[in-house]
N, C-alpha and C. Protein backbone atom coordinates (compact mmCIF):
# COMPACT_ATOMS: atom_id res chain seq x y z
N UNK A 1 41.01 28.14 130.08
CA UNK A 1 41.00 29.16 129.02
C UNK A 1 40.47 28.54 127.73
N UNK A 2 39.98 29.19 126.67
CA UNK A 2 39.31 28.81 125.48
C UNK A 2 40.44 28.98 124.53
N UNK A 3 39.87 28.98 123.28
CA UNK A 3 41.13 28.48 122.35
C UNK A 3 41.81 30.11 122.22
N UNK A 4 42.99 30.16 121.78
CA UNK A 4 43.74 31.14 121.68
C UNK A 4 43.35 31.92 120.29
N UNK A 5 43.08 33.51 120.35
CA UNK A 5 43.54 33.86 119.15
C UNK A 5 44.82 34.29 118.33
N UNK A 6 45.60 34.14 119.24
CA UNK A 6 46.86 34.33 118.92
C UNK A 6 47.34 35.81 118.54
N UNK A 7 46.65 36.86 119.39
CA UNK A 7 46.70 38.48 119.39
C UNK A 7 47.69 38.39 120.24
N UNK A 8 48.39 40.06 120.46
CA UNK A 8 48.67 40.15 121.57
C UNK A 8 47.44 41.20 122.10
N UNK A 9 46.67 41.41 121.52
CA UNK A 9 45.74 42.89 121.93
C UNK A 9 45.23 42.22 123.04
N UNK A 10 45.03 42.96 123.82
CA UNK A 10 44.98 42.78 125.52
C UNK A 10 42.78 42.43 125.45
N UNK A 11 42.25 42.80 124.52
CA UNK A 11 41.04 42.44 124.51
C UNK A 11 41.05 40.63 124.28
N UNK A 12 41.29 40.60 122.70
CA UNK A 12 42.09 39.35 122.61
C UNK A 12 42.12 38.31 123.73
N UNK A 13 43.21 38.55 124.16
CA UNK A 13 43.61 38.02 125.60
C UNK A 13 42.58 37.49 126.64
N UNK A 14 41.74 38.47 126.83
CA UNK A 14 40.50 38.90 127.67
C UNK A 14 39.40 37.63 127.23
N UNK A 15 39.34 37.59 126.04
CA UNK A 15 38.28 36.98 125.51
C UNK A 15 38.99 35.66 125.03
N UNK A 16 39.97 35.37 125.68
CA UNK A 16 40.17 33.78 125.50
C UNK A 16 39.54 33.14 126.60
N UNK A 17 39.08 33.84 127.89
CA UNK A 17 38.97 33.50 129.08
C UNK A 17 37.35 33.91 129.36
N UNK A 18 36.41 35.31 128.41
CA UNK A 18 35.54 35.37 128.89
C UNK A 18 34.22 34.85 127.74
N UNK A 19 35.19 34.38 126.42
CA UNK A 19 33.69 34.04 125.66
C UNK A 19 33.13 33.01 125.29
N UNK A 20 34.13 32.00 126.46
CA UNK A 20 33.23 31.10 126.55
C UNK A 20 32.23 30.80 126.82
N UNK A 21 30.99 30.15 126.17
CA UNK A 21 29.79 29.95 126.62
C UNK A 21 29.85 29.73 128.35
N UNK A 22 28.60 30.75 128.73
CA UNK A 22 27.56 30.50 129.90
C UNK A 22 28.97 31.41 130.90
N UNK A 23 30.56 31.73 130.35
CA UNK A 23 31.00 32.36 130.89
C UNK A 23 31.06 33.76 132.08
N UNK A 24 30.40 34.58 130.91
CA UNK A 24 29.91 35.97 131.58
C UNK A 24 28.48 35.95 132.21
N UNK A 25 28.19 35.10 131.80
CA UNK A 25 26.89 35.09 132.43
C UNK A 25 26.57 34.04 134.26
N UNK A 26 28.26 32.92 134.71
CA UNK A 26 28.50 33.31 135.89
C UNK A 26 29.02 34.24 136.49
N UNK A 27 29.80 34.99 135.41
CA UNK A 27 30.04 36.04 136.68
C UNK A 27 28.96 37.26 136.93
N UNK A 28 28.31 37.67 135.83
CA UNK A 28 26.93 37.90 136.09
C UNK A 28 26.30 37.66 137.81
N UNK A 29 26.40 36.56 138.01
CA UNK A 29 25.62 35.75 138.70
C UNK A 29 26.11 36.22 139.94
N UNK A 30 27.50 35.86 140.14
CA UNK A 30 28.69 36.51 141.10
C UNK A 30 28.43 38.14 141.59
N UNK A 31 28.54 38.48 140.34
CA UNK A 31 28.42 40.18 140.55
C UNK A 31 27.18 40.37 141.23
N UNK A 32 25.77 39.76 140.88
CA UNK A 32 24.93 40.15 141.87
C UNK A 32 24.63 39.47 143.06
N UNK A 33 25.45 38.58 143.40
CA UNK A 33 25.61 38.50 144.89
C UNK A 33 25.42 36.71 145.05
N UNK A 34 25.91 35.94 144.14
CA UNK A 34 25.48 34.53 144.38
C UNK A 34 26.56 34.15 144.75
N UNK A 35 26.99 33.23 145.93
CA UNK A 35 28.05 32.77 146.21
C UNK A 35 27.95 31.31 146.14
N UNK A 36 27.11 30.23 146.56
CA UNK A 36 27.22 28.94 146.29
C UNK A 36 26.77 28.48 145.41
N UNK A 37 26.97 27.39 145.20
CA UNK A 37 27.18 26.04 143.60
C UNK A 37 25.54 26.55 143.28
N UNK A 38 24.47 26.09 144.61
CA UNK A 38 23.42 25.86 143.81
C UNK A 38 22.71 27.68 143.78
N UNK A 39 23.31 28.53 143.96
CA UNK A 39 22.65 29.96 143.98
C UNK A 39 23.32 29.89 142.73
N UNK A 40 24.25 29.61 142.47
CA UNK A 40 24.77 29.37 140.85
C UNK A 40 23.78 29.47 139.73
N UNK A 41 23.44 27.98 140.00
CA UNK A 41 22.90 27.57 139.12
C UNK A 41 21.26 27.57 139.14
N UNK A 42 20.56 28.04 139.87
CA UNK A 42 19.26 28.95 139.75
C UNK A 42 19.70 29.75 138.90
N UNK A 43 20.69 30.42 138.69
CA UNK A 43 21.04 31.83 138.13
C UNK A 43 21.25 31.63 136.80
N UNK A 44 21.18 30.46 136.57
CA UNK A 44 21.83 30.10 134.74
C UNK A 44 21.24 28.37 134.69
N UNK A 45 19.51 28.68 134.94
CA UNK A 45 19.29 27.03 134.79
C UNK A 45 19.31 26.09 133.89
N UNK A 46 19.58 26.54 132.59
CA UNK A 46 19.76 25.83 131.46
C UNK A 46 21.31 25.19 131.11
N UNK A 47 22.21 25.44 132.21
CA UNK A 47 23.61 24.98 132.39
C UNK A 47 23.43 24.15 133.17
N UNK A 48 24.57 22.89 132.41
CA UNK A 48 24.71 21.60 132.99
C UNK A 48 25.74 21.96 134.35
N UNK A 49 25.19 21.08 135.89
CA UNK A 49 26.20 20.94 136.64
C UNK A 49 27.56 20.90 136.27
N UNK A 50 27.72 19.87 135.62
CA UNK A 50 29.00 19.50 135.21
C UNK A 50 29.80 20.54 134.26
N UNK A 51 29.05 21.23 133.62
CA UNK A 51 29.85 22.71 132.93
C UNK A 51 29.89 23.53 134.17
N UNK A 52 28.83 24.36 134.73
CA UNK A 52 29.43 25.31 135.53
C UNK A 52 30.49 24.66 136.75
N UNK A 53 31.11 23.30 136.85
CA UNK A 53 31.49 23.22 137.88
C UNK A 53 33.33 23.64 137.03
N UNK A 54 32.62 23.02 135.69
CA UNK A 54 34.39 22.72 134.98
C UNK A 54 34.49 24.43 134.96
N UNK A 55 33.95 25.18 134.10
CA UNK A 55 33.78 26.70 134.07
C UNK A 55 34.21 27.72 135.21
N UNK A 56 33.70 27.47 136.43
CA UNK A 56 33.97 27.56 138.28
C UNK A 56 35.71 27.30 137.83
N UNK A 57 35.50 26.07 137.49
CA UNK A 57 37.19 25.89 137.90
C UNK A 57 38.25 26.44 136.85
N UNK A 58 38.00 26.98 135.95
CA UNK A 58 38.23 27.86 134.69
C UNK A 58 38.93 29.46 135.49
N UNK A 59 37.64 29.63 136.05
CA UNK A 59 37.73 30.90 136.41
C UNK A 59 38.35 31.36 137.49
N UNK A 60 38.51 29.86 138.50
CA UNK A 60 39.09 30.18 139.44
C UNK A 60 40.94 30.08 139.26
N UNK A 61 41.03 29.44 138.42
CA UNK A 61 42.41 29.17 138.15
C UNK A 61 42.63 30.13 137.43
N UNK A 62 41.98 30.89 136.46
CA UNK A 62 42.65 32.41 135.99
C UNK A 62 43.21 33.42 137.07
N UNK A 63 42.29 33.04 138.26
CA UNK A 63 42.68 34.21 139.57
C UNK A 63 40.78 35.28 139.33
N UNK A 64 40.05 34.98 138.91
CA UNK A 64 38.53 35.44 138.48
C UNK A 64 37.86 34.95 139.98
N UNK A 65 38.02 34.47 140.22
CA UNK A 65 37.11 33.58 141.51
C UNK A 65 38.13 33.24 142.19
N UNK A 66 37.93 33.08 143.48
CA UNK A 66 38.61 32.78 144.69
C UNK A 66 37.23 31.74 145.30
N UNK A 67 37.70 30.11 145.20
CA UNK A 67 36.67 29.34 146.27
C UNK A 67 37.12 29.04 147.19
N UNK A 68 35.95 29.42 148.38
CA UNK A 68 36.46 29.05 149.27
C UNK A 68 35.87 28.05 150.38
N UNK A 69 36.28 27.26 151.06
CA UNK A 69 35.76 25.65 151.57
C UNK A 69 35.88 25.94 152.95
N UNK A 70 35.07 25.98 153.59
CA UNK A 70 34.89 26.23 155.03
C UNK A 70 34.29 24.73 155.48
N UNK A 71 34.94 23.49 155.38
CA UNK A 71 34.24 22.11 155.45
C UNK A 71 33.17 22.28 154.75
N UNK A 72 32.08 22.03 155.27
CA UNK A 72 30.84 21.92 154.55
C UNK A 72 29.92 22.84 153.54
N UNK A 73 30.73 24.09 153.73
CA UNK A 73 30.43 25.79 152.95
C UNK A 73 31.19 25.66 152.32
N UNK A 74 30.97 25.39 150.62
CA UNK A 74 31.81 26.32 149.86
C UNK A 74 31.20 27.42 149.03
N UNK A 75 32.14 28.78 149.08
CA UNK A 75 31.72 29.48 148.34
C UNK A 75 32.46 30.07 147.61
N UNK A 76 31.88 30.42 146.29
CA UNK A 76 32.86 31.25 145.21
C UNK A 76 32.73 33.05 145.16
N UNK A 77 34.01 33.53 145.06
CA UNK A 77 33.88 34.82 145.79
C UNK A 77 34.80 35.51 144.29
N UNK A 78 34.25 37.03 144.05
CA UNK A 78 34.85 37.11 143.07
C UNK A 78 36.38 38.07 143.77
N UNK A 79 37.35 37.29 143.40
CA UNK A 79 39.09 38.65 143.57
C UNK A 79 38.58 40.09 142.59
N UNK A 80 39.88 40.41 143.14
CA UNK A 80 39.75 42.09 142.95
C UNK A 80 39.69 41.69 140.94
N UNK A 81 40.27 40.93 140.36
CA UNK A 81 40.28 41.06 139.10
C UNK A 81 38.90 40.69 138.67
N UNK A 82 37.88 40.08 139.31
CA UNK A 82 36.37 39.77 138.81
C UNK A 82 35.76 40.82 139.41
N UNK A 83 36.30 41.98 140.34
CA UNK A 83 35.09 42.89 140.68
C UNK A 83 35.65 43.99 139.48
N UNK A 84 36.51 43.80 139.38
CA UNK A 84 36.61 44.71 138.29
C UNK A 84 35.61 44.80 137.02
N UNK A 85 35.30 43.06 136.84
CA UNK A 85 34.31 42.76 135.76
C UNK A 85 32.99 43.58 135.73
N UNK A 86 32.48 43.73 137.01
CA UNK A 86 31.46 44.35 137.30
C UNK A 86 31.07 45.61 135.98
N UNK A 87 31.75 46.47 135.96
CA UNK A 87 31.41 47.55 134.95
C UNK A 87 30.86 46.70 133.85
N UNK A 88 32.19 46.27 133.42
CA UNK A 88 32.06 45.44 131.95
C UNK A 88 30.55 45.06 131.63
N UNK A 89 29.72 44.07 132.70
CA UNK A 89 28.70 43.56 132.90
C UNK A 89 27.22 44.10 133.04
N UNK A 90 27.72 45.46 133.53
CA UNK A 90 26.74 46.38 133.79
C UNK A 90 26.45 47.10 132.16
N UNK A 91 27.77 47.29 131.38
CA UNK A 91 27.53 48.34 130.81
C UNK A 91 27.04 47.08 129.36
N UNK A 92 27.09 45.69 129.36
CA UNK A 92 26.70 44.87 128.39
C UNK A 92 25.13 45.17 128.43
N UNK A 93 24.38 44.75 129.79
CA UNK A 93 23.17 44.66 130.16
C UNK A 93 22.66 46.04 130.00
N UNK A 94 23.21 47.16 129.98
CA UNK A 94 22.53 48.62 129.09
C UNK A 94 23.07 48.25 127.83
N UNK A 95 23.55 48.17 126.62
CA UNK A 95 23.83 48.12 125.79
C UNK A 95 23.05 47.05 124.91
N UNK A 96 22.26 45.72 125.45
CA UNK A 96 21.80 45.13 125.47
C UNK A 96 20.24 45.95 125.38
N UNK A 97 20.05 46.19 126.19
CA UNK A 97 18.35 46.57 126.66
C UNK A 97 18.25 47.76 125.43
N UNK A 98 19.28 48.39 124.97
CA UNK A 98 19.39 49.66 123.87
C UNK A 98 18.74 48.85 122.94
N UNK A 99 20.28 47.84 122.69
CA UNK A 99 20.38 47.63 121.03
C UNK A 99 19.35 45.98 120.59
N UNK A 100 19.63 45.45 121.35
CA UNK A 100 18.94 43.90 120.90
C UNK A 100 17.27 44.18 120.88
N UNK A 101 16.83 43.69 119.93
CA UNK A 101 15.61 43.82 119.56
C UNK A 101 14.90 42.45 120.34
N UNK A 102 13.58 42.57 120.25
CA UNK A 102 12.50 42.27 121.00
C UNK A 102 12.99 40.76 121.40
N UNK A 103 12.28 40.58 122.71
CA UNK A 103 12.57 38.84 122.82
C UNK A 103 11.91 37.55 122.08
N UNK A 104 12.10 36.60 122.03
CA UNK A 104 11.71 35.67 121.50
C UNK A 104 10.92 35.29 122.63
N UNK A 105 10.36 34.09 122.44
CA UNK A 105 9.01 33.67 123.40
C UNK A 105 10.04 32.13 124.40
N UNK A 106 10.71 32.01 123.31
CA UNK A 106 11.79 31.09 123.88
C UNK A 106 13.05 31.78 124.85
N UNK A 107 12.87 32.91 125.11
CA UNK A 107 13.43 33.37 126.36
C UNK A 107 12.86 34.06 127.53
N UNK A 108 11.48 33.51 127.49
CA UNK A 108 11.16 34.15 128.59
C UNK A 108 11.15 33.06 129.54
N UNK A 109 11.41 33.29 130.94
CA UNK A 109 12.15 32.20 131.60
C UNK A 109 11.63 32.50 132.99
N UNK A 110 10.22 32.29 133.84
CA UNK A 110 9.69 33.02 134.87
C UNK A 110 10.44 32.56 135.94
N UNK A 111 11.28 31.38 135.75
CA UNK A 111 12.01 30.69 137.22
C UNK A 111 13.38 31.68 136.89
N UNK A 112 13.79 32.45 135.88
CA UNK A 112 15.25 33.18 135.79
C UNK A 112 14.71 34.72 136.82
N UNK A 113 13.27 35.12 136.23
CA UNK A 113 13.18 36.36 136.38
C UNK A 113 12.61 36.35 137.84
N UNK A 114 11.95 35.12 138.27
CA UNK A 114 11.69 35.58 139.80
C UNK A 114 12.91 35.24 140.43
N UNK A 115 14.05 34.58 140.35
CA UNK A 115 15.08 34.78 140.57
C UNK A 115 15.94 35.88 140.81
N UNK A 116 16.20 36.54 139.63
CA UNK A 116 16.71 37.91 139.90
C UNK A 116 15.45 39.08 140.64
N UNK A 117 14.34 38.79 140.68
CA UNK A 117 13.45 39.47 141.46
C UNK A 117 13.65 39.26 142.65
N UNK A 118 14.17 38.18 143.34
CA UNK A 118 14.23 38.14 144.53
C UNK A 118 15.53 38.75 145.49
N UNK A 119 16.67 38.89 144.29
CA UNK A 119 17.70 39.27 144.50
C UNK A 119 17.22 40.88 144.55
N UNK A 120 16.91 41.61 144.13
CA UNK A 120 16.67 43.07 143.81
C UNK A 120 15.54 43.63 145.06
N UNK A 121 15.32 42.69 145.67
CA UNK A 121 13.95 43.54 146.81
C UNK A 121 14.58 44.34 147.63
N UNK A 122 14.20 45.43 148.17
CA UNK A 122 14.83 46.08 149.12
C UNK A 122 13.99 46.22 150.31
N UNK A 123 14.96 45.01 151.07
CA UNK A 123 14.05 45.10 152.45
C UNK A 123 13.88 45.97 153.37
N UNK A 124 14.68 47.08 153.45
CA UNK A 124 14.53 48.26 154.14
C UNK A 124 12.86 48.57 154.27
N UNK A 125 12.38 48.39 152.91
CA UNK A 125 11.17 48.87 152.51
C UNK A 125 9.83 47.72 153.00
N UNK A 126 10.53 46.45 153.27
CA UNK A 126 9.28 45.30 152.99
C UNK A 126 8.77 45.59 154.62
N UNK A 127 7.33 46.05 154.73
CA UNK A 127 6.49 45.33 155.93
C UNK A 127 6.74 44.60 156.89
N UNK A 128 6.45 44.70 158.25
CA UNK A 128 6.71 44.02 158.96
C UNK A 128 6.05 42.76 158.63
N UNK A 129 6.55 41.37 159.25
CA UNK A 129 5.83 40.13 159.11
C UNK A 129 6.28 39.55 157.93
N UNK A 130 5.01 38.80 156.90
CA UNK A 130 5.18 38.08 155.98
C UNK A 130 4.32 38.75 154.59
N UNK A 131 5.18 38.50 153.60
CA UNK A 131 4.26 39.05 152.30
C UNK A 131 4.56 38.28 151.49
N UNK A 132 3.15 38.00 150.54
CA UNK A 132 3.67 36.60 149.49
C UNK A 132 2.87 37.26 148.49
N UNK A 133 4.10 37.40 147.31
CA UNK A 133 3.31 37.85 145.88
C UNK A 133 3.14 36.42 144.89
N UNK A 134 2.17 36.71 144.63
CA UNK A 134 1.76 35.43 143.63
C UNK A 134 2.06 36.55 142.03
N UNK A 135 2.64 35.54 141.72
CA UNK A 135 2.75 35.98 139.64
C UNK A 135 2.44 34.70 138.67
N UNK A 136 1.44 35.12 138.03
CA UNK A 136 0.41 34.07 137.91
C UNK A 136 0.44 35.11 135.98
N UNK A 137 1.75 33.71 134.94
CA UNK A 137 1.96 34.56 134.03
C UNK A 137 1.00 34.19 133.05
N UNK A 138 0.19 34.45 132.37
CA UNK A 138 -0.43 34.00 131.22
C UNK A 138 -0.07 33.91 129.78
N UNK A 139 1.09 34.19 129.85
CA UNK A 139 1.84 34.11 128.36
C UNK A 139 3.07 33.07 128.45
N UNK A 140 3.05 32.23 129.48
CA UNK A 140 4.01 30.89 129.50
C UNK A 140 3.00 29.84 128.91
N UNK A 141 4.04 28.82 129.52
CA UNK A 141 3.12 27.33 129.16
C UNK A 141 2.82 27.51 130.76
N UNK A 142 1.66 26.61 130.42
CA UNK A 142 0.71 26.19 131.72
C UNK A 142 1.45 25.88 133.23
N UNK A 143 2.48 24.74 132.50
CA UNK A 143 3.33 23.89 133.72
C UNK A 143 4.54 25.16 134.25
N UNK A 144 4.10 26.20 133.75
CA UNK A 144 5.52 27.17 134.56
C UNK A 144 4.64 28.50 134.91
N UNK A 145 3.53 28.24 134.72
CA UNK A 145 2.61 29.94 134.73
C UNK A 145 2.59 30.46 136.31
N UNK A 146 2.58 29.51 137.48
CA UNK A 146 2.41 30.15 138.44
C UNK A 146 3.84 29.98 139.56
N UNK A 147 4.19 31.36 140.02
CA UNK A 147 5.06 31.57 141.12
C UNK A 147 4.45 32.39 141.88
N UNK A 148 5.40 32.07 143.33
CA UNK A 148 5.44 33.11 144.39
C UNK A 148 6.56 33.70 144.95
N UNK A 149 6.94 34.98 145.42
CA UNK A 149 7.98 35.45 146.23
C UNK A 149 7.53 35.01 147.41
N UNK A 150 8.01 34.93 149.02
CA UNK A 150 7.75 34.84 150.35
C UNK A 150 8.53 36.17 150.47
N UNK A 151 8.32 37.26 151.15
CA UNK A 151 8.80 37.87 151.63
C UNK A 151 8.87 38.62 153.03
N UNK A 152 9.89 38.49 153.60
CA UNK A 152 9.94 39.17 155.04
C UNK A 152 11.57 39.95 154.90
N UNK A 153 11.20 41.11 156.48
CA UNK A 153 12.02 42.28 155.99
C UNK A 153 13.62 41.90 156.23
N UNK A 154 13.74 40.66 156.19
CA UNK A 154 14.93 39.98 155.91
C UNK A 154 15.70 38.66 155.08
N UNK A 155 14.75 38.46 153.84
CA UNK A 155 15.03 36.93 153.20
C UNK A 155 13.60 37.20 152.58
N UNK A 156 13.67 36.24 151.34
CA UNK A 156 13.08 36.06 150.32
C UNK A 156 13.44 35.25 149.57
N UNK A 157 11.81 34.16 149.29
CA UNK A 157 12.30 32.69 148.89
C UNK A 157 11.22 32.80 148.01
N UNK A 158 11.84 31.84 146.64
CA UNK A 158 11.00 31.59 145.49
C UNK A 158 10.64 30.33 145.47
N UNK A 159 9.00 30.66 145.12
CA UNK A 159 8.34 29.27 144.88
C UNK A 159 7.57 28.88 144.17
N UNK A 160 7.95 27.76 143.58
CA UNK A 160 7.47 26.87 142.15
C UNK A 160 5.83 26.09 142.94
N UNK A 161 5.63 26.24 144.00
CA UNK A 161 4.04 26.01 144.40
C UNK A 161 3.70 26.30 145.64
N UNK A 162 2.29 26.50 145.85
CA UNK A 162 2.17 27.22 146.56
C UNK A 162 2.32 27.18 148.23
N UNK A 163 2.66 28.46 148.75
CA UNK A 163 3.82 28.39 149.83
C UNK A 163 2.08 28.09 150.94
N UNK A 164 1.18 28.25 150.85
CA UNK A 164 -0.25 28.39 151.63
C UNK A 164 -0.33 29.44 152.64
N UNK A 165 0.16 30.63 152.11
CA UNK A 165 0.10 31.60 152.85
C UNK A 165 -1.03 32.63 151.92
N UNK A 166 -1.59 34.06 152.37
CA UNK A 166 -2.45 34.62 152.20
C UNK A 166 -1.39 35.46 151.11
N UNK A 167 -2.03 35.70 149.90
CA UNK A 167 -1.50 36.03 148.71
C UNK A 167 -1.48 37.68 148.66
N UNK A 168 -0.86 38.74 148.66
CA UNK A 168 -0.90 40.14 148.50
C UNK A 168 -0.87 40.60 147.18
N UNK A 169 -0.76 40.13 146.33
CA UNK A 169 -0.84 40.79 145.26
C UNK A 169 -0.46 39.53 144.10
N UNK A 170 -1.58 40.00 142.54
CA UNK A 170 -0.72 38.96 141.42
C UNK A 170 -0.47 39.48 140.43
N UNK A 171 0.49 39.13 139.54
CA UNK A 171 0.64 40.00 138.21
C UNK A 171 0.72 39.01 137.23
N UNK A 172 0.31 39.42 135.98
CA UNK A 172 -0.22 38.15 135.15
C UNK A 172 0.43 38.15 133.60
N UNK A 173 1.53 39.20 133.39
CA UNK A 173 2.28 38.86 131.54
C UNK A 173 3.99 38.65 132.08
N UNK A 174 4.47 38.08 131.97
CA UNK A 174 5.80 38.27 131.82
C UNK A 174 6.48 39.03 130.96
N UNK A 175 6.58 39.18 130.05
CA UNK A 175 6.83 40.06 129.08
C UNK A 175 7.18 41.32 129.35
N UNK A 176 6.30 42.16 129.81
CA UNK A 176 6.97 43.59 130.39
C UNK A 176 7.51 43.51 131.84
N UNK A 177 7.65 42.65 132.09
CA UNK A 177 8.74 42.32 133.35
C UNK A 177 10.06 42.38 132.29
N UNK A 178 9.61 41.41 131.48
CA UNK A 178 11.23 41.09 131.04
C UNK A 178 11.79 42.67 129.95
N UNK A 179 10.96 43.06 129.63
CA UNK A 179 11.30 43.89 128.69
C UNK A 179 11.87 45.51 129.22
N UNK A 180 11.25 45.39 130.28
CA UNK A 180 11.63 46.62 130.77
C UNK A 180 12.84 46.95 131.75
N UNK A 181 13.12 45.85 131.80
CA UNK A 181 14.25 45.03 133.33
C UNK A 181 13.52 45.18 134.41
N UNK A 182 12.21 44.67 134.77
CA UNK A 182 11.84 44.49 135.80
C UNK A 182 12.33 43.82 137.04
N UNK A 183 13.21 43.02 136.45
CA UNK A 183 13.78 41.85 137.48
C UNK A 183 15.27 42.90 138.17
N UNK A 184 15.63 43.65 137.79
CA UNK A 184 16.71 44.28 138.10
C UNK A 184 16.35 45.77 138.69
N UNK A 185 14.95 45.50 138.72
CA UNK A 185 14.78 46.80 139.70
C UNK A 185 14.23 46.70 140.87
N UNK A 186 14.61 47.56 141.67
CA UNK A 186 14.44 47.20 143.42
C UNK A 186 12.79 47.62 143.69
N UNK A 187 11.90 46.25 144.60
CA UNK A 187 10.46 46.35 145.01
C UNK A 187 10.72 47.41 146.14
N UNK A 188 10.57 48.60 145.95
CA UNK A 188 10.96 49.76 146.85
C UNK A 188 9.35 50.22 146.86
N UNK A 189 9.18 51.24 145.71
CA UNK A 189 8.16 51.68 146.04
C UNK A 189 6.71 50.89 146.36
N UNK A 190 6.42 50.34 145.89
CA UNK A 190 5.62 48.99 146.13
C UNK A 190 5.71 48.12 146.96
N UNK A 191 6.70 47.62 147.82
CA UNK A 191 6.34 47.21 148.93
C UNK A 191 5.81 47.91 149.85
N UNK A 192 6.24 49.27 150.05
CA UNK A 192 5.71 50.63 150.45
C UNK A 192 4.13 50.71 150.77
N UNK A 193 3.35 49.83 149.35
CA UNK A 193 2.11 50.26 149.33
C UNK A 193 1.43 49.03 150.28
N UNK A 194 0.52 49.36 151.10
CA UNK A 194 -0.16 48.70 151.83
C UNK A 194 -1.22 47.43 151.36
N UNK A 195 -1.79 47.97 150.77
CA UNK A 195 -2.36 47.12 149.67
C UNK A 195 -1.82 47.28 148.26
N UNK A 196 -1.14 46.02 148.11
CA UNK A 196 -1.28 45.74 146.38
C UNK A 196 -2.62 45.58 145.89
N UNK A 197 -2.60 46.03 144.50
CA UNK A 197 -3.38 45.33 143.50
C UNK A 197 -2.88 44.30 142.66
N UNK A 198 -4.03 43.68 142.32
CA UNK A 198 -4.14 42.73 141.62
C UNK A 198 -4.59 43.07 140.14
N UNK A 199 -3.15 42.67 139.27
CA UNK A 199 -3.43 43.54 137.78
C UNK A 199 -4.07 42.53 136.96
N UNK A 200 -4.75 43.45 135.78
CA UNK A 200 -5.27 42.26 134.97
C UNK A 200 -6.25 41.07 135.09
């Protein structure tokens, strides 16, 4: 727990436990479906191991997380009191996209957003076989401009170079990815399409 404010107001309370830095933003991580150390920490790469592990153990000792050790599997699972969080989290990330004004250039983050892109595909929709989108951003630095999704109609893997498969489609600003919540919306209709284009 973080330092006390010494309320009894039940928010108070709440926020001795959730405002700690990089806090809400594992269970974030949780809520959309990450269960091990290192799906973790893809999810929040600018956090030190050694915080999200102390943080993990923060949360699990509130009763927030339940880990669990299957020998060589461990995974962190959220209890009924962290699915509850869920709303909370949802309704920050609209409230957010309302009120916070434009991003800085220092948060655009193409290894965060193909991340949560990969989480959001809906494979119902993906093609039989293999599909590899190249995103090729021109408004990063050089050394982070190019990714790929791999996708098949069951799993989807992100990659920092190239996977040498035949490329279906590229998209080239980050920016209106990030601005619009691109990363949090499901590749439904668009995997759909037979041929991508190539924007820009």
């Amino acid at each position: 727990m973080g330092s006390s404010y010494h309320q009894f107001c039940p928010v108070a309370k709440a926020m001795e436990l959730l405002d700690e830095r990089w806090t809400l933003l594992i269970i974030r991580e949780l809520v959309t479906g990450s269960e091990h150390f290192n799906e973790l920490r893809r999810g929040v790469p600018r956090m030190s191991p050694t915080l999200l592990s102390k943080r993990l153990g923060q949360l699990v000792r509130a009763g927030v997380v339940a880990r669990h050790d299957d020998g060589k599997d461990v995974r962190y699972v959220l209890t009924q009191a962290g699915r509850e969080l869920r709303p909370v989290v949802e309704a920050l990330g609209v409230w957010g996209i309302r009120w916070i004004g434009e991003l800085g250039d220092e948060d655009l983050d193409p290894k965060l957003l193909l991340w949560d892109m990969h989480r959001n595909i809906d494979h119902d929709a993906v093609p039989a076989g293999r599909t590899v989108v190249q995103f090729r951003f021109s408004d990063v630095a050089v050394t982070t401009r190019d990714w790929w999704l791999v996708i098949t109609p069951d799993h989807a893997d992100v990659c920092d170079a190239d996977p040498g498969f035949p490329v279906a489609v590229a998209a080239v600003r980050i920016r209106p990815y990030t601005q619009t919540g691109g990363a949090s919306q499901p590749m439904t209709t668009t995997m759909r399409t037979p041929t991508w284009p190539t924007l820009g």
